[in-house]
N, C-alpha and C. Protein backbone atom coordinates (compact mmCIF):
# COMPACT_ATOMS: atom_id res chain seq x y z
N UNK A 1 116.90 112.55 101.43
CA UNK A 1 115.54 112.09 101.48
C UNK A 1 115.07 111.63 100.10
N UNK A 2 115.49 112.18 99.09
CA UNK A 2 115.21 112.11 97.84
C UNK A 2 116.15 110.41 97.75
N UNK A 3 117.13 110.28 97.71
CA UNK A 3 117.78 109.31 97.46
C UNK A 3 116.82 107.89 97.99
N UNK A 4 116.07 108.30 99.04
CA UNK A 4 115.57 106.71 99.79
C UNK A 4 114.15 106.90 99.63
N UNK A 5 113.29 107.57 98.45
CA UNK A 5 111.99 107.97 97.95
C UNK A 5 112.28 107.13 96.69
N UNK A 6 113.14 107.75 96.28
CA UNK A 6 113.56 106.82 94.76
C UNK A 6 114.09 106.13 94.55
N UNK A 7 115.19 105.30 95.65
CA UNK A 7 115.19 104.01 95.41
C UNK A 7 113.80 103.03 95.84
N UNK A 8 113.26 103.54 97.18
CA UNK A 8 111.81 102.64 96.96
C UNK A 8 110.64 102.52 96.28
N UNK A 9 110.96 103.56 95.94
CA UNK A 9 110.07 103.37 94.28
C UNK A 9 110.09 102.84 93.09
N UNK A 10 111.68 102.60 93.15
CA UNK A 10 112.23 101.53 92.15
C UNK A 10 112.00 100.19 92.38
N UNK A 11 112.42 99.74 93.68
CA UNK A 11 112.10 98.70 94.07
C UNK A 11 110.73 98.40 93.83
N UNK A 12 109.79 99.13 94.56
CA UNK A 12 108.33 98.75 94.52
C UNK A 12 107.70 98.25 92.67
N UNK A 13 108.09 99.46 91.70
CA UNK A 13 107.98 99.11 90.26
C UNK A 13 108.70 98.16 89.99
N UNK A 14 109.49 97.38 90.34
CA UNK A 14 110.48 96.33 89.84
C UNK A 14 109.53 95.41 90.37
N UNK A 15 109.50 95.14 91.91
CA UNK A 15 108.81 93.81 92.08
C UNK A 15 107.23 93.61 91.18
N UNK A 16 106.39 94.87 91.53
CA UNK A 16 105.20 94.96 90.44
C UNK A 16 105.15 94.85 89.27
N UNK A 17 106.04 95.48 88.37
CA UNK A 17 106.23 95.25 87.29
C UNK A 17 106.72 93.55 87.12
N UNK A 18 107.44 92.74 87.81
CA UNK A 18 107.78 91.24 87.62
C UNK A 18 106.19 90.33 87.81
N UNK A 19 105.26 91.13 88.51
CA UNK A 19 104.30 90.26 88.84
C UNK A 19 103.24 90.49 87.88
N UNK A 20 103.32 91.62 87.10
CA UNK A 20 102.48 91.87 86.08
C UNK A 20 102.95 91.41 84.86
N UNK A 21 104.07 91.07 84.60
CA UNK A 21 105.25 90.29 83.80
C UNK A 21 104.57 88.53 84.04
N UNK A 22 104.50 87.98 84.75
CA UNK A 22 104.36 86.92 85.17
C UNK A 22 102.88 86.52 84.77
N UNK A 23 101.85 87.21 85.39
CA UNK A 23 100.85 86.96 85.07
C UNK A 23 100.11 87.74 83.80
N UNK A 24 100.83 87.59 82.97
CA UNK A 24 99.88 88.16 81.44
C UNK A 24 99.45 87.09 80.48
N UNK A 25 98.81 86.25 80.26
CA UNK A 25 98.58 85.22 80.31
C UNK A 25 97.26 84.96 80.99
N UNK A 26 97.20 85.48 82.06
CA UNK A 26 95.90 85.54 82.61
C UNK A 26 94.99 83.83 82.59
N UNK A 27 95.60 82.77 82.68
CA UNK A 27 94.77 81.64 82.78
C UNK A 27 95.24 81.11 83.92
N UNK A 28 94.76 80.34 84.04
CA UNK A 28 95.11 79.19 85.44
C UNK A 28 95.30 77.47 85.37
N UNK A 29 96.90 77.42 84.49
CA UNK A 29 97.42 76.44 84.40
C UNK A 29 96.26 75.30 83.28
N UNK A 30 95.69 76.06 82.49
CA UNK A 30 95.37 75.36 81.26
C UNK A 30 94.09 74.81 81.65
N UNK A 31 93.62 75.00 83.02
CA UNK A 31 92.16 74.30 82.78
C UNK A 31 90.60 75.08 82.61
N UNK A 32 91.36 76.34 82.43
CA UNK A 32 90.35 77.11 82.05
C UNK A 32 90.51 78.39 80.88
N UNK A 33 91.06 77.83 79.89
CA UNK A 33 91.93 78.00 78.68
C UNK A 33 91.04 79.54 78.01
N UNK A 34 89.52 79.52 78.02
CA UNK A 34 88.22 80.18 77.88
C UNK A 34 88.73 81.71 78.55
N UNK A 35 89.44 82.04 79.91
CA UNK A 35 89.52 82.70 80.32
C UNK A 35 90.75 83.45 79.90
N UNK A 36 91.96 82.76 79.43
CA UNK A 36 93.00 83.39 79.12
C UNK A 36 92.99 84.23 78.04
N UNK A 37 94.02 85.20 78.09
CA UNK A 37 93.98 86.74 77.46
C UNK A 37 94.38 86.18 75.84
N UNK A 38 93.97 86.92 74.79
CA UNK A 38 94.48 86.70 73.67
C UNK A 38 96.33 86.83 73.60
N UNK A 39 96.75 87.01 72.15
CA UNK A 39 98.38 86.99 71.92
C UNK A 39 98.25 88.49 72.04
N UNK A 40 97.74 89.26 71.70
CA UNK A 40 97.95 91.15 72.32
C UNK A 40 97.62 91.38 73.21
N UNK A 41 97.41 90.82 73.58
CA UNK A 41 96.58 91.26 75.27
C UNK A 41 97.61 91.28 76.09
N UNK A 42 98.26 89.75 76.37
CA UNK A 42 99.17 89.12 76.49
C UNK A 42 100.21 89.78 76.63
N UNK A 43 100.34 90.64 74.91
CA UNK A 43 101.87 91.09 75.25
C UNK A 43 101.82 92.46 75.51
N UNK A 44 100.92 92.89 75.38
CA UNK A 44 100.86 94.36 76.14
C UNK A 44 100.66 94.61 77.66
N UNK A 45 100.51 93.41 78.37
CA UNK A 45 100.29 93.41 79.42
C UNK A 45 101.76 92.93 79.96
N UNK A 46 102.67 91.74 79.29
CA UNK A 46 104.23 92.13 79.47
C UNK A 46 104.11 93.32 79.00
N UNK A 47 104.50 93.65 77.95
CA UNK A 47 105.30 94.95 77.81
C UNK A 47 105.39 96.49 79.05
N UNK A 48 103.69 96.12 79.38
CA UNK A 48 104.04 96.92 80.37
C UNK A 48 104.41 96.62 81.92
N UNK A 49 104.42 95.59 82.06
CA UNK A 49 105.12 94.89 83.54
C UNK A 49 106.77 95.29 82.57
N UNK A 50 107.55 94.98 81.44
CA UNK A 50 108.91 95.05 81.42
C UNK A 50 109.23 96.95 81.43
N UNK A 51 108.25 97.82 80.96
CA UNK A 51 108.32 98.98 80.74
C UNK A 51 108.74 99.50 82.59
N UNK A 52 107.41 98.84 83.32
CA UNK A 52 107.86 99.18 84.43
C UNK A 52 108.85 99.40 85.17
N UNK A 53 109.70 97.25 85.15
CA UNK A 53 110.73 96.80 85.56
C UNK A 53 111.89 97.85 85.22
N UNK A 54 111.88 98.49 83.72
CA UNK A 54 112.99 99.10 83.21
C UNK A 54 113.10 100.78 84.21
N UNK A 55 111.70 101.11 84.06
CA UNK A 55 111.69 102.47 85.44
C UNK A 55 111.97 102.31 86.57
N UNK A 56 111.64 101.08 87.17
CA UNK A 56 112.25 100.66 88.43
C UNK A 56 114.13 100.79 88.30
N UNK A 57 114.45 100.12 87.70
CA UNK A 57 115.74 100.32 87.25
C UNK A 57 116.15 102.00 87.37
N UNK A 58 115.64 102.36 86.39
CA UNK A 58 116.10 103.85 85.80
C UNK A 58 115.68 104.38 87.77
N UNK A 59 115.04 104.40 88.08
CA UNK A 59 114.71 105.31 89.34
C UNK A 59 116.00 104.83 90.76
N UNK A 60 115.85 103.30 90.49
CA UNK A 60 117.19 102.83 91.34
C UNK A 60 119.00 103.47 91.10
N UNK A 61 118.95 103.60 90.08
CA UNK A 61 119.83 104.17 89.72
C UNK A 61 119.58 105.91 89.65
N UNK A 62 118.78 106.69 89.43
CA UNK A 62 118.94 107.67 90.58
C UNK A 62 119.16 108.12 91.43
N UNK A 63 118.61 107.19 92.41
CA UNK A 63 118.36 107.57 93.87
C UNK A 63 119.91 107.12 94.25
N UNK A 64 120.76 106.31 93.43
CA UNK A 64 122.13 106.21 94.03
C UNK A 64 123.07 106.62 93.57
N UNK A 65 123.00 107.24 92.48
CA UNK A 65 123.69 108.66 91.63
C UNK A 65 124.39 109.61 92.97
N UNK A 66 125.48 109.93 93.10
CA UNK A 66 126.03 110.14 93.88
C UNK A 66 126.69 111.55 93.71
N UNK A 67 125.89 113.06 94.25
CA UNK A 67 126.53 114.42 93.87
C UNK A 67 126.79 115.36 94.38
């Protein structure tokens, strides 16, 4: 049970973490430039979509650790 808790939890942080990855930046294709996040904002908002992605990982590979 544990094995199929923590791989979908990996999964779930992987895809979330890619979409919070994606959108840090926060504008909408340059025509509303006013709204987009500064350069720290920016990257703290990757960093933590990649922090995620990397727990998604780490938890996928738990749940299929084999003992």
């Amino acid at each position: 049970m544990f094995k199929k808790i923590s791989t979908v939890f990996g999964a779930t942080a992987i895809i979330l973490g890619l979409m919070v990855a994606a959108g840090s930046a926060g504008d909408c294709d340059g025509k509303c430039m006013e709204l987009a996040n500064d350069l720290p904002t920016m990257l703290m908002v990757a960093g933590t979509g990649l922090a995620m992605m990397i727990a998604g990982v780490f938890f996928i590979l738990v749940g299929q650790n084999k003992r």
